[in-house]
C-alpha atoms as a PDB file:
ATOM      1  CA  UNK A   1      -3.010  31.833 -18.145  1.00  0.00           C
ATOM      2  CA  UNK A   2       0.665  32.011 -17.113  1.00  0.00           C
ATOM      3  CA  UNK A   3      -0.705  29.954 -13.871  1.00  0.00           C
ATOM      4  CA  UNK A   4      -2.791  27.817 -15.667  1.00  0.00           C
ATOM      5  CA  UNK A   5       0.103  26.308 -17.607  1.00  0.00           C
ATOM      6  CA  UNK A   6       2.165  25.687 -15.245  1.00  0.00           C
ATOM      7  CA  UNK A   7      -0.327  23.634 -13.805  1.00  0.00           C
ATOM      8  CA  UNK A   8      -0.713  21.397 -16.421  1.00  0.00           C
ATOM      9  CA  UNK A   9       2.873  21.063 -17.110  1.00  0.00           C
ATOM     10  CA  UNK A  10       2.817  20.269 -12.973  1.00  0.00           C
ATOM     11  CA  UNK A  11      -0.233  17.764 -13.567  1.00  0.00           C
ATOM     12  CA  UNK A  12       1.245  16.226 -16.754  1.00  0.00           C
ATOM     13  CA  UNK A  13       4.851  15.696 -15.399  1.00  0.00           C
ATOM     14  CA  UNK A  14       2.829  13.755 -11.983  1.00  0.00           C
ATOM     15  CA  UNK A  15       0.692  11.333 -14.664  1.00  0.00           C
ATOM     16  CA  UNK A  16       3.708  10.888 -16.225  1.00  0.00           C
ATOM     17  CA  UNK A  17       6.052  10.016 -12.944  1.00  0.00           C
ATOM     18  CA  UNK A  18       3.213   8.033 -11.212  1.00  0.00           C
ATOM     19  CA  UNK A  19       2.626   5.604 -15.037  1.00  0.00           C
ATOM     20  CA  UNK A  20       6.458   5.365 -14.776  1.00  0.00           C
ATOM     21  CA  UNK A  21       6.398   4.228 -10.854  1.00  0.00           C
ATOM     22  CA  UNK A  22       3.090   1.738 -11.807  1.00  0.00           C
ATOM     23  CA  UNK A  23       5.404  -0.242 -14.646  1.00  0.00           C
ATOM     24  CA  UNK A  24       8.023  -0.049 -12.255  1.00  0.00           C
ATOM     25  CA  UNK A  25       5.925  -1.805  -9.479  1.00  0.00           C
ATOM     26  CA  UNK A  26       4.462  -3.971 -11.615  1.00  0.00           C
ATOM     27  CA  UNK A  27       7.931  -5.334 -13.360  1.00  0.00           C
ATOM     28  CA  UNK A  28       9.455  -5.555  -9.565  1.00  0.00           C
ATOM     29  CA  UNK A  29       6.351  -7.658  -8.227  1.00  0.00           C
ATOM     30  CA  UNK A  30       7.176  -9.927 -11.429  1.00  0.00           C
ATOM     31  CA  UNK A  31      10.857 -10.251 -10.907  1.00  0.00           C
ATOM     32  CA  UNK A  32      10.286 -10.963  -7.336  1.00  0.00           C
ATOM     33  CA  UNK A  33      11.649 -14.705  -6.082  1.00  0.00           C
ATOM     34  CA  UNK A  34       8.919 -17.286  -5.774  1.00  0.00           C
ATOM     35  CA  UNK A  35       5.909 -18.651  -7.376  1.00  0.00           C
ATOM     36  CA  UNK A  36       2.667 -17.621  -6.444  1.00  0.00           C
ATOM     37  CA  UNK A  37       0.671 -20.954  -6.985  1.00  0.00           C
ATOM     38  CA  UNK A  38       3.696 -22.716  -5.346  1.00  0.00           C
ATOM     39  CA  UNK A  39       3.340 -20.578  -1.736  1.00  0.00           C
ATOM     40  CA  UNK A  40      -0.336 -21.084  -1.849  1.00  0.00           C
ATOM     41  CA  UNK A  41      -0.299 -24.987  -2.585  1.00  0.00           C
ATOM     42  CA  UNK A  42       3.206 -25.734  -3.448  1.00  0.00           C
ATOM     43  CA  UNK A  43       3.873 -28.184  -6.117  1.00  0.00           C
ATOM     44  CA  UNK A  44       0.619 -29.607  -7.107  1.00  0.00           C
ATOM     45  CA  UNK A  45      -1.854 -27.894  -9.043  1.00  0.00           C
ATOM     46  CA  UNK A  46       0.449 -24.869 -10.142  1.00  0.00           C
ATOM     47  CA  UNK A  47      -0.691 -24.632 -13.807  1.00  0.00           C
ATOM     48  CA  UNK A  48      -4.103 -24.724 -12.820  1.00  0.00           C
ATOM     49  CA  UNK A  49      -4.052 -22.383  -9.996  1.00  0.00           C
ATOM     50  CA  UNK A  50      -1.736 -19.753 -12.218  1.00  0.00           C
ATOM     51  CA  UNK A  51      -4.377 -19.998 -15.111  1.00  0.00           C
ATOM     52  CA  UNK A  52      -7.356 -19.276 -12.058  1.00  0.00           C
ATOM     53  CA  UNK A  53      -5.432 -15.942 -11.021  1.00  0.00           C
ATOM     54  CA  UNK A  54      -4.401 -14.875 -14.493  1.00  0.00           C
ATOM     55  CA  UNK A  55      -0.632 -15.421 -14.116  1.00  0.00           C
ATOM     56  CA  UNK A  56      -0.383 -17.340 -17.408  1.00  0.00           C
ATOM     57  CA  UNK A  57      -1.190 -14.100 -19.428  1.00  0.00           C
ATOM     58  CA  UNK A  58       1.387 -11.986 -21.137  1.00  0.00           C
ATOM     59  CA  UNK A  59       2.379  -9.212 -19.030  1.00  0.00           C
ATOM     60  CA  UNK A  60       0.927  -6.692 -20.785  1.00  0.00           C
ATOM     61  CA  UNK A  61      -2.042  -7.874 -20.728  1.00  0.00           C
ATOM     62  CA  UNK A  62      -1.817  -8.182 -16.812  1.00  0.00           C
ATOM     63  CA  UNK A  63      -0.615  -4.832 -16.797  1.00  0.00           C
ATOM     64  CA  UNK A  64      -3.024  -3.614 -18.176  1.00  0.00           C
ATOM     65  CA  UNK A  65      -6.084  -4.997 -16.492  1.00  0.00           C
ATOM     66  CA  UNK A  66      -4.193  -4.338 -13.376  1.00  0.00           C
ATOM     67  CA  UNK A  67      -3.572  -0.387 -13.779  1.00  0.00           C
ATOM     68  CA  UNK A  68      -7.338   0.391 -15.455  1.00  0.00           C
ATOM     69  CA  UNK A  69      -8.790  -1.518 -12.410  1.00  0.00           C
ATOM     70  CA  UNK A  70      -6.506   0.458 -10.004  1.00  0.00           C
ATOM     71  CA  UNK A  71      -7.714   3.947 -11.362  1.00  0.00           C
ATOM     72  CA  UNK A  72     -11.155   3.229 -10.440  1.00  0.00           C
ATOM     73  CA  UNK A  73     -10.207   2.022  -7.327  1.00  0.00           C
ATOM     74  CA  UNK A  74     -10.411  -1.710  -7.853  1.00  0.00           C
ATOM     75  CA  UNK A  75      -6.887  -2.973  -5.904  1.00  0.00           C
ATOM     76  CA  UNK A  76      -7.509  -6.795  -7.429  1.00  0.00           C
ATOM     77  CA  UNK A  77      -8.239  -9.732  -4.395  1.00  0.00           C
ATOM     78  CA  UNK A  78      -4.975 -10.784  -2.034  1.00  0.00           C
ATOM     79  CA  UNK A  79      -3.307 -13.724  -2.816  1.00  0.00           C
ATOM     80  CA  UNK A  80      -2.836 -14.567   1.192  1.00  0.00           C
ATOM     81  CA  UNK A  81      -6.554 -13.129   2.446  1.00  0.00           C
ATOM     82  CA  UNK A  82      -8.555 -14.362  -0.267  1.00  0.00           C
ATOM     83  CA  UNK A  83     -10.084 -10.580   0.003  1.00  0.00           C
ATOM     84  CA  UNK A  84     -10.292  -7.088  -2.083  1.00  0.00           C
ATOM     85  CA  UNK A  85      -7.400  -5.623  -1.168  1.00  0.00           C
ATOM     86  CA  UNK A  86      -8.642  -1.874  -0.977  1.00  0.00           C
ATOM     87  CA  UNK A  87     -10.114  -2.511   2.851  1.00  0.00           C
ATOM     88  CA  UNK A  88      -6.512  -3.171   3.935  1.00  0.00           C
ATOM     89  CA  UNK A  89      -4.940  -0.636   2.116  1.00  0.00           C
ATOM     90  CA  UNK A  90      -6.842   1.929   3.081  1.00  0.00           C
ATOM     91  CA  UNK A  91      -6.775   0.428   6.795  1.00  0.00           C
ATOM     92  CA  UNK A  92      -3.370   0.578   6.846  1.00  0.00           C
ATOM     93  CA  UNK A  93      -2.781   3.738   5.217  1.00  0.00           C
ATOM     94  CA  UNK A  94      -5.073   5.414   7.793  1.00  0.00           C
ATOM     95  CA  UNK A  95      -3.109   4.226  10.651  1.00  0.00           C
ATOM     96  CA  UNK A  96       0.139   5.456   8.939  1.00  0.00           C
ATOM     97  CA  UNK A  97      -1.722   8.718   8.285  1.00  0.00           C
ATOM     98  CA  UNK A  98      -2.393   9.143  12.202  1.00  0.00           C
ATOM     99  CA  UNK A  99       0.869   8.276  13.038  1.00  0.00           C
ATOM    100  CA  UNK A 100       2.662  10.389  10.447  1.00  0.00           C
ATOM    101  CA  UNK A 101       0.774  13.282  11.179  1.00  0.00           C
ATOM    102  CA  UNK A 102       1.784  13.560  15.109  1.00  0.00           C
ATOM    103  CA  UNK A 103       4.982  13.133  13.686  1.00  0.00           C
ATOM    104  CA  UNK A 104       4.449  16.230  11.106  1.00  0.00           C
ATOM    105  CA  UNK A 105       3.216  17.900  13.893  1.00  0.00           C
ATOM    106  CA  UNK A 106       6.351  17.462  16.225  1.00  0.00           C
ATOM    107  CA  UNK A 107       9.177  17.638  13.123  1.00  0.00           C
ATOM    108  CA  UNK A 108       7.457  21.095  11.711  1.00  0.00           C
ATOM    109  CA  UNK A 109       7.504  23.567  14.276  1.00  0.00           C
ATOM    110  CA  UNK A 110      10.643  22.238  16.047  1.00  0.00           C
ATOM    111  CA  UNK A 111      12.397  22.295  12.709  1.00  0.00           C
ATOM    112  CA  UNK A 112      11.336  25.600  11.636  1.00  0.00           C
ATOM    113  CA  UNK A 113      12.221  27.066  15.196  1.00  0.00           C
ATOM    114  CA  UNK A 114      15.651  25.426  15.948  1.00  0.00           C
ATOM    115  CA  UNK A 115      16.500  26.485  12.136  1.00  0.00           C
ATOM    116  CA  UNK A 116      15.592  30.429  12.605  1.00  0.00           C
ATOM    117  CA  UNK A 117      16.834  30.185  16.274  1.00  0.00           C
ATOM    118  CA  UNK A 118      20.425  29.028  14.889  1.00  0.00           C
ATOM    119  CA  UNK A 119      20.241  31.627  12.049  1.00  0.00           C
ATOM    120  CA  UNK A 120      19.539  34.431  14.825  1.00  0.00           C
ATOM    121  CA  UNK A 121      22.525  33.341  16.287  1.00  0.00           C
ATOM    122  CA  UNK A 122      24.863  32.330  13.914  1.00  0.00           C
ATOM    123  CA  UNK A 123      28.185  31.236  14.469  1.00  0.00           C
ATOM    124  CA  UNK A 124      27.301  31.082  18.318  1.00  0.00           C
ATOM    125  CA  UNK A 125      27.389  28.043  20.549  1.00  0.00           C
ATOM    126  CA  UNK A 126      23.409  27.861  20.461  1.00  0.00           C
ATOM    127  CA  UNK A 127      23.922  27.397  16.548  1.00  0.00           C
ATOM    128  CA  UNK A 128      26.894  25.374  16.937  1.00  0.00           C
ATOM    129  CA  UNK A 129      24.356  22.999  19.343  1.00  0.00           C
ATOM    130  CA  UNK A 130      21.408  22.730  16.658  1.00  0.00           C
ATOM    131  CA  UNK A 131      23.236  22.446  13.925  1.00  0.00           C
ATOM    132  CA  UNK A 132      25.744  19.430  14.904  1.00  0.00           C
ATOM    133  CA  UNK A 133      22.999  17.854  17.241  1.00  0.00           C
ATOM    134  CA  UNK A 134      20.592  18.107  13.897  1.00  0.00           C
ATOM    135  CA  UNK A 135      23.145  16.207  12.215  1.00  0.00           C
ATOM    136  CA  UNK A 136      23.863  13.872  14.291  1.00  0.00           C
ATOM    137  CA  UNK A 137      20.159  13.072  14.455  1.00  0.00           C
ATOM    138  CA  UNK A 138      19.625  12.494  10.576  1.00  0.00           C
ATOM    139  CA  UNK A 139      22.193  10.012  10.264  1.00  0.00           C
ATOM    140  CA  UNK A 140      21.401   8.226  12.711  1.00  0.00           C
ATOM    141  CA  UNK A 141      18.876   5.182  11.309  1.00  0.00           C
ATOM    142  CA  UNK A 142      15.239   5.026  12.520  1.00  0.00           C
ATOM    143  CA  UNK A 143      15.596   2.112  13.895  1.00  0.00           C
ATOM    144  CA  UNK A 144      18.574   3.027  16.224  1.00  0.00           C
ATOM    145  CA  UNK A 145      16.310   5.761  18.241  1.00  0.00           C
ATOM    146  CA  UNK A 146      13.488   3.810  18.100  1.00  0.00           C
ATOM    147  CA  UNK A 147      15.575   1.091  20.039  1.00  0.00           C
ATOM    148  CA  UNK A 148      17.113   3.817  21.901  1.00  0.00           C
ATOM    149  CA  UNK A 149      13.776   5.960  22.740  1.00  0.00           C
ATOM    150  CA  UNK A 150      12.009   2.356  23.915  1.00  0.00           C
ATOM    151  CA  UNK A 151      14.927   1.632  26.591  1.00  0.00           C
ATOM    152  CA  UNK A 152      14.989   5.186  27.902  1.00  0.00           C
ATOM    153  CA  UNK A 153      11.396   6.185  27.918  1.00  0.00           C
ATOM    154  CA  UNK A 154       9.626   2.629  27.670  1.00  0.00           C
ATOM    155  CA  UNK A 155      11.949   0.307  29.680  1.00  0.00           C
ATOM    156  CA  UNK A 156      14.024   2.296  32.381  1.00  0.00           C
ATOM    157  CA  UNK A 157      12.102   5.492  33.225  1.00  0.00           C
ATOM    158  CA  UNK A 158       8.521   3.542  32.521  1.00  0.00           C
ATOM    159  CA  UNK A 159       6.712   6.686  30.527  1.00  0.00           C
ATOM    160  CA  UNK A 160       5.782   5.868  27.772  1.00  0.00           C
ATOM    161  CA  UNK A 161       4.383   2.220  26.137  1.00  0.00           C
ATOM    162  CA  UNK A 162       6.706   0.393  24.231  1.00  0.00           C
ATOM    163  CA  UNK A 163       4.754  -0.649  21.755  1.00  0.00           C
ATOM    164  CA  UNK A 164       1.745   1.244  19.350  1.00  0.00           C
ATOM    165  CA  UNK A 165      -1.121  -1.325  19.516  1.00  0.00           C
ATOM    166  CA  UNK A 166      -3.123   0.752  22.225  1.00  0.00           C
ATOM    167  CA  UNK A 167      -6.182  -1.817  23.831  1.00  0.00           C
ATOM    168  CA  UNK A 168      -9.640  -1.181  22.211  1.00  0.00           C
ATOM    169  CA  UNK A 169     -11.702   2.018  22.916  1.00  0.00           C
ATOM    170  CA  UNK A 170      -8.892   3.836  23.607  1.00  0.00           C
ATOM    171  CA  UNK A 171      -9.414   7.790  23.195  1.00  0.00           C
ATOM    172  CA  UNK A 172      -7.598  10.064  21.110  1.00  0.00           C
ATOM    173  CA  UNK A 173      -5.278  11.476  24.109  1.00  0.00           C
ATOM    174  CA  UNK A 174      -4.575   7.761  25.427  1.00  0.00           C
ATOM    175  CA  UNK A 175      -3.814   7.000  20.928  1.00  0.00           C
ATOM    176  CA  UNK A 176      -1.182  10.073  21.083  1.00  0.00           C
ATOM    177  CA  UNK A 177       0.352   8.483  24.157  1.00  0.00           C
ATOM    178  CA  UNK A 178       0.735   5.653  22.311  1.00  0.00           C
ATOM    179  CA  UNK A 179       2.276   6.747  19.056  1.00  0.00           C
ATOM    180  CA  UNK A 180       4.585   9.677  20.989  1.00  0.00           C
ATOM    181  CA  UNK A 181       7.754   7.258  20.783  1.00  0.00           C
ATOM    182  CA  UNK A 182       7.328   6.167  17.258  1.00  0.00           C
ATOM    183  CA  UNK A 183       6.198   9.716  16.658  1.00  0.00           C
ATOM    184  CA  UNK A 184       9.620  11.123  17.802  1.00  0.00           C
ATOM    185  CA  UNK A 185      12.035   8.350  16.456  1.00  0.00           C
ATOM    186  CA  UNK A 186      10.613   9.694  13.102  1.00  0.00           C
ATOM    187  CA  UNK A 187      10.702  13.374  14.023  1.00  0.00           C
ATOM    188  CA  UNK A 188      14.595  13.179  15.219  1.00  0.00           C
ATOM    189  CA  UNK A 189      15.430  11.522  12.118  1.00  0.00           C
ATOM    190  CA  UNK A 190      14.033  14.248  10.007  1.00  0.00           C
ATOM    191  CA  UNK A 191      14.549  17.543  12.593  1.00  0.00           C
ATOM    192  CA  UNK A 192      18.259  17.788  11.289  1.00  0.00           C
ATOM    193  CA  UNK A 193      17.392  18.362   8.006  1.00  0.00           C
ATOM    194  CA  UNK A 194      14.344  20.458   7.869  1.00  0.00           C
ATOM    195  CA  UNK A 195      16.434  22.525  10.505  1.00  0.00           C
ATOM    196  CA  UNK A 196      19.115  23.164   7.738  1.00  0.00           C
ATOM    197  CA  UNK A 197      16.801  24.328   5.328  1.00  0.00           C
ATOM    198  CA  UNK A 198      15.357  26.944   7.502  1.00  0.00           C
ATOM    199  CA  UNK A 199      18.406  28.085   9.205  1.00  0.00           C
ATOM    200  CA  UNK A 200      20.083  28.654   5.044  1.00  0.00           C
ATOM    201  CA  UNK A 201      16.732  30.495   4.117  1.00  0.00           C
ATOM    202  CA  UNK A 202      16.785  32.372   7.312  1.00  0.00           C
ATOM    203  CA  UNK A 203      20.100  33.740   6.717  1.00  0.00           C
ATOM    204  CA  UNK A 204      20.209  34.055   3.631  1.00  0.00           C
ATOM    205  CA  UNK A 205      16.948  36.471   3.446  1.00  0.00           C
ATOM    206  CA  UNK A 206      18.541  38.331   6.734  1.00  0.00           C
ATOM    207  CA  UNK A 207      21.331  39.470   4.327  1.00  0.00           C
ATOM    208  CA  UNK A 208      19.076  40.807   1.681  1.00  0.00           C
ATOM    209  CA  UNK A 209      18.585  44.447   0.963  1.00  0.00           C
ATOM    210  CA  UNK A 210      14.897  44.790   2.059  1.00  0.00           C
ATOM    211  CA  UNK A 211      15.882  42.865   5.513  1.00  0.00           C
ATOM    212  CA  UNK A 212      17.988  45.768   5.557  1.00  0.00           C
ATOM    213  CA  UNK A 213      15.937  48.550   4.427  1.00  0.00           C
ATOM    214  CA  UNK A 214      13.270  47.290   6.499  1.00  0.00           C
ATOM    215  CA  UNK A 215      15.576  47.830  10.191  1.00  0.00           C
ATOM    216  CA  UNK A 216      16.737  50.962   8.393  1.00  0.00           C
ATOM    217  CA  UNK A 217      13.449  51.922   8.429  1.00  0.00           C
ATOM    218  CA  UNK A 218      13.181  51.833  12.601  1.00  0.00           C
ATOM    219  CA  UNK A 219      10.629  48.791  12.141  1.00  0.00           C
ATOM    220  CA  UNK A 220      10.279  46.837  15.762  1.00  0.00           C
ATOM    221  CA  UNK A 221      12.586  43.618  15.269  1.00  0.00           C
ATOM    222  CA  UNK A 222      10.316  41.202  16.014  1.00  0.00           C
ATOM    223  CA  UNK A 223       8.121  43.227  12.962  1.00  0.00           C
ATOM    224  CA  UNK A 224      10.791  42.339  10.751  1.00  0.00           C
ATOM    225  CA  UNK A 225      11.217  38.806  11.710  1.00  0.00           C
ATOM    226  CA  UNK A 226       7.711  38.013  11.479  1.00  0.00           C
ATOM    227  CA  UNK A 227       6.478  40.070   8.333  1.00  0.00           C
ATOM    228  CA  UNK A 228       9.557  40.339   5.731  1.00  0.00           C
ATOM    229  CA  UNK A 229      12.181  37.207   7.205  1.00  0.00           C
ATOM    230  CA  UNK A 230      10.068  34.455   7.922  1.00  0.00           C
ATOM    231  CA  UNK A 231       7.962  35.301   4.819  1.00  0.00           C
ATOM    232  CA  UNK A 232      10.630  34.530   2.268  1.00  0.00           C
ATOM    233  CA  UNK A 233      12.874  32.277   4.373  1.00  0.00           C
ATOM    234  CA  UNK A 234      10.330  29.464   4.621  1.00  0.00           C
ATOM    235  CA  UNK A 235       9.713  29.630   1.117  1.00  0.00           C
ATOM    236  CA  UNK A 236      12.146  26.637   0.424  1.00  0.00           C
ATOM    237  CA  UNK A 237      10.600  24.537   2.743  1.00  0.00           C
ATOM    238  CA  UNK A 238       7.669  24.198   1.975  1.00  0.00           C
ATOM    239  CA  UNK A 239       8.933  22.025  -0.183  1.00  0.00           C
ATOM    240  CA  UNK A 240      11.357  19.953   2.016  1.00  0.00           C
ATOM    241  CA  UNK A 241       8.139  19.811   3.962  1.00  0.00           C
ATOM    242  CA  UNK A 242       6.122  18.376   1.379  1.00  0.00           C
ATOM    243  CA  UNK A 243       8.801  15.679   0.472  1.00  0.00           C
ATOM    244  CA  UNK A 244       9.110  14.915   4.465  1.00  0.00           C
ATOM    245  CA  UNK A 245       5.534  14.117   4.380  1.00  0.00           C
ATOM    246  CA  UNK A 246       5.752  11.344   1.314  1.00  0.00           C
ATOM    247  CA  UNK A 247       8.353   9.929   3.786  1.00  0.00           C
ATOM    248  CA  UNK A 248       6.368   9.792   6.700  1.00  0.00           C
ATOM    249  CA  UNK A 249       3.979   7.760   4.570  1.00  0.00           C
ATOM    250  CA  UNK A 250       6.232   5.329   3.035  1.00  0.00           C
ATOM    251  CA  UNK A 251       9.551   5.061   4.599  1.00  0.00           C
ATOM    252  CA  UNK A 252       7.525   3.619   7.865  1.00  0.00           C
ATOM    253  CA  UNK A 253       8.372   0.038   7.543  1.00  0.00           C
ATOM    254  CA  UNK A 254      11.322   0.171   9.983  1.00  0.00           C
ATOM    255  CA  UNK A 255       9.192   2.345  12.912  1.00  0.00           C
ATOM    256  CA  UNK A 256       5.899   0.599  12.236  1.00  0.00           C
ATOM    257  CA  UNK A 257       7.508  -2.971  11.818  1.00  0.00           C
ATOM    258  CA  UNK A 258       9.736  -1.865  15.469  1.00  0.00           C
ATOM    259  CA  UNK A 259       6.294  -0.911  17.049  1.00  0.00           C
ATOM    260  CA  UNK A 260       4.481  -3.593  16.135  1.00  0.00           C
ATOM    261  CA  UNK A 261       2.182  -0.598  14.715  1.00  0.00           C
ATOM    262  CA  UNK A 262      -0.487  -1.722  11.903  1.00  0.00           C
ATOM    263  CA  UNK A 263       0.331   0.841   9.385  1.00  0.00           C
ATOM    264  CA  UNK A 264       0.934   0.919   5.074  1.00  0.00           C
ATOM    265  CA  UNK A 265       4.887   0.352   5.812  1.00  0.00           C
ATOM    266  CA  UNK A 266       3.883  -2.661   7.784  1.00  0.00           C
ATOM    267  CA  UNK A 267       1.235  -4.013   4.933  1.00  0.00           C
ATOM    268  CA  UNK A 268       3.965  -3.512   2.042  1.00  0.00           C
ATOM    269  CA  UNK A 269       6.793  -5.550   4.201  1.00  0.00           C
ATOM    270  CA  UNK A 270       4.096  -8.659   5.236  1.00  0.00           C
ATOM    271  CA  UNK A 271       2.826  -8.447   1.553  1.00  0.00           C
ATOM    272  CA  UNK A 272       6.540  -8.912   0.078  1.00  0.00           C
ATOM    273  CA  UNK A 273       7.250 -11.296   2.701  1.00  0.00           C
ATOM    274  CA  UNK A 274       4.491 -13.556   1.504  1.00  0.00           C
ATOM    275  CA  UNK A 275       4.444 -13.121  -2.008  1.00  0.00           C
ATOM    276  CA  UNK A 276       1.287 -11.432  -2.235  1.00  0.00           C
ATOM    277  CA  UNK A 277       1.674  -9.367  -4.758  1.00  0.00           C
ATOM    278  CA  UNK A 278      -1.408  -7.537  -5.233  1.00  0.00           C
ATOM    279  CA  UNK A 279      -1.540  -6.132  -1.979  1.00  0.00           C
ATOM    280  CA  UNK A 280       2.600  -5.245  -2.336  1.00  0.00           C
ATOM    281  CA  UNK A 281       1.686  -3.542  -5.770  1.00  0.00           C
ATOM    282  CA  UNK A 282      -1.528  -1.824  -4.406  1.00  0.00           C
ATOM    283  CA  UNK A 283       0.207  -0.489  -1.130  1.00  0.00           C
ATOM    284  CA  UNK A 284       3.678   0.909  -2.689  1.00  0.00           C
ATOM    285  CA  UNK A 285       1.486   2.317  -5.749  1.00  0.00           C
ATOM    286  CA  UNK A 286      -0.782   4.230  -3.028  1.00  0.00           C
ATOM    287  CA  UNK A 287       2.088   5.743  -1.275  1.00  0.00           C
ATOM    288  CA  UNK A 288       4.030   6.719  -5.006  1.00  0.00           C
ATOM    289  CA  UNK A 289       0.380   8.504  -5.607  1.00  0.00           C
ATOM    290  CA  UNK A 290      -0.163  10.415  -2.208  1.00  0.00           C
ATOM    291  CA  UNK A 291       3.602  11.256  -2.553  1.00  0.00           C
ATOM    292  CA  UNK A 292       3.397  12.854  -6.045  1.00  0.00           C
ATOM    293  CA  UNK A 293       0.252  14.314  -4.660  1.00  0.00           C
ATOM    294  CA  UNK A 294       2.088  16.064  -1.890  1.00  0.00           C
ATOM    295  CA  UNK A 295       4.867  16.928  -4.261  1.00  0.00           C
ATOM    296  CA  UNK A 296       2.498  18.428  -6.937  1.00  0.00           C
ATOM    297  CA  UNK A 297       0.701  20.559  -4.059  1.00  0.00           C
ATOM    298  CA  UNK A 298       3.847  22.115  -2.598  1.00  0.00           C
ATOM    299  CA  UNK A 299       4.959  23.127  -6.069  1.00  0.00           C
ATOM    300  CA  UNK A 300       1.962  24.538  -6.665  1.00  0.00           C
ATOM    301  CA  UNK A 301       1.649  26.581  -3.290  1.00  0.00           C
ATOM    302  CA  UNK A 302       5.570  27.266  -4.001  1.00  0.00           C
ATOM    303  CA  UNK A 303       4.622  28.813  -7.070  1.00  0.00           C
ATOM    304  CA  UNK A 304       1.677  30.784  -5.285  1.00  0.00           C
ATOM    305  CA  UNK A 305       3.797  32.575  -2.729  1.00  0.00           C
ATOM    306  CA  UNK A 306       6.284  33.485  -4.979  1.00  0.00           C
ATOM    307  CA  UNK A 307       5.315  34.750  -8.388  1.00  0.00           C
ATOM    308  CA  UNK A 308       8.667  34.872  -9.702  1.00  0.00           C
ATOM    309  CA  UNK A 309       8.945  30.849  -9.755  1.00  0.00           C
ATOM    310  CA  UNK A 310       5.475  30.984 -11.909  1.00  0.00           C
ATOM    311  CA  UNK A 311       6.440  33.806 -14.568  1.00  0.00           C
ATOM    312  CA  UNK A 312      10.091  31.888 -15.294  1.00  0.00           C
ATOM    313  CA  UNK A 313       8.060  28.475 -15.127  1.00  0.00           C
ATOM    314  CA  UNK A 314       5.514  29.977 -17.977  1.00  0.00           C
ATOM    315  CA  UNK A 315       7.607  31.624 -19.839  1.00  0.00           C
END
């Protein structure tokens, strides 16, 4: 029972943040600059064209028909396409989802092991490394080691492609090769901090009394590390993890745009560029759900692997 509500106070609090993030779309793609009927023909025929898409209705009323048709999975038609707008959504968001997943799988493990490597060495020139080359790393914009990744690795040394749009046919090894530079000027953007989160768990469950108890004990110390440190360290960030991953889904536009890769990022930026505002509603309403999604799930499996989070959430 004690599970079961905190699930539905998890599932309630998402409906609620993902209605709030739908008016908020829909207000911005209102208050946007421009006129619809006025990019598509400019100055003739506006009234008529604005009363043909429904843009002469109060907004609650286009609100309205625009959220219910969204739930069932009707995006509306693209102002610029003439088109559903579902096929390019979920085009695009497939493409982001390939390339944010070789990212995921780059930033997770070398997080997670540069974070308990500099917690097994604390305060020694190994940690001192990590942690202010982590650093550096995060605040450094996309962007900036995208730029700096394409010279080295695309332009100078002659590695890796420069750019994501692999030729036709290409296999899944050839795709990787591809998407390994955009792939990394995500994952060094995000290594610094999901290092820090697993280096502060790491230590802080190697001062705990069962860490302790546990060596006291004469258990092998690679026994301990494995089966009562990493255990509870990583408990934290699963969440970081899960948060990391709405990123990698929507804050693409920079890599994707740099890469001249297809992806949702790349949709949502052409879309608000031309004033299409179905398609820029659609695609930043699709990430806001995947990320609550992600968010929802890692509370959830937070809550799973440690019982204490679910009894003071239920109580």
């Amino acid at each position: 029972m004690r599970v079961g509500s905190l699930l539905a106070k998890r599932a309630a609090l998402a409906v609620l943040t993902l209605w709030l993030l739908s008016v908020m779309v829909f207000v911005g793609g209102q208050l946007l600059p421009g006129d619809v009927a006025r990019a598509i023909l400019g100055p003739r025929a506006v009234a008529n064209l604005d009363h043909q898409l429904g843009l002469d209705r109060p907004l609650l009323i286009q609100y309205w028909d625009w959220i219910s048709r969204f739930v069932i999975g009707d995006m509306s038609r693209s102002y610029a396409y003439h088109a559903p707008v579902a096929p390019f959504v979920w085009r695009a968001l497939g493409a982001s989802v390939k390339l944010g997943a070789l990212a995921f799988g780059l930033i997770v493990p070398l997080g997670i092991a540069g974070g308990v490597w500099a917690a097994l060495h604390a305060g020694r020139a190994v940690d001192r490394i990590l942690s202010i080359g982590g650093l550096v790393a995060a605040s450094i914009p996309e962007f900036v080691t995208g730029i700096v990744l394409i010279l080295v690795f695309g332009i100078w040394l002659r590695l890796l492609p420069v750019a994501a749009d692999w030729p036709p046919g290409a296999g899944a090894l050839r795709q990787v090769q591809y998407l390994l530079l955009p792939s990394l000027s995500l994952a060094l953007v995000l290594f610094g901090y999901l290092a820090r989160m697993a280096r502060a768990g790491t230590i802080e469950v190697l001062k705990a009394d069962f860490t302790r108890t546990a060596v006291l004990k004469g258990l092998a110390p690679r026994r301990v590390l494995w089966h009562h440190v990493l255990r509870n360290a990583l408990l934290p960030t699963i969440t970081v993890i899960a948060t990391q991953m709405g990123y990698l889904l929507g804050g693409l536009v920079v890599v994707e745009t740099l890469f001249r890769y297809p992806g949702i990022g790349t949709l949502i930026y052409a879309a608000a560029r031309d004033k299409d505002f179905p398609m820029l509603e659609a695609g930043v309403l699709t990430v806001g759900v995947i990320y609550t999604l992600t968010a929802l799930a890692a509370d959830l499996l937070y809550s799973a692997l440690n019982p204490r989070i679910a009894l003071g959430a239920a109580e």
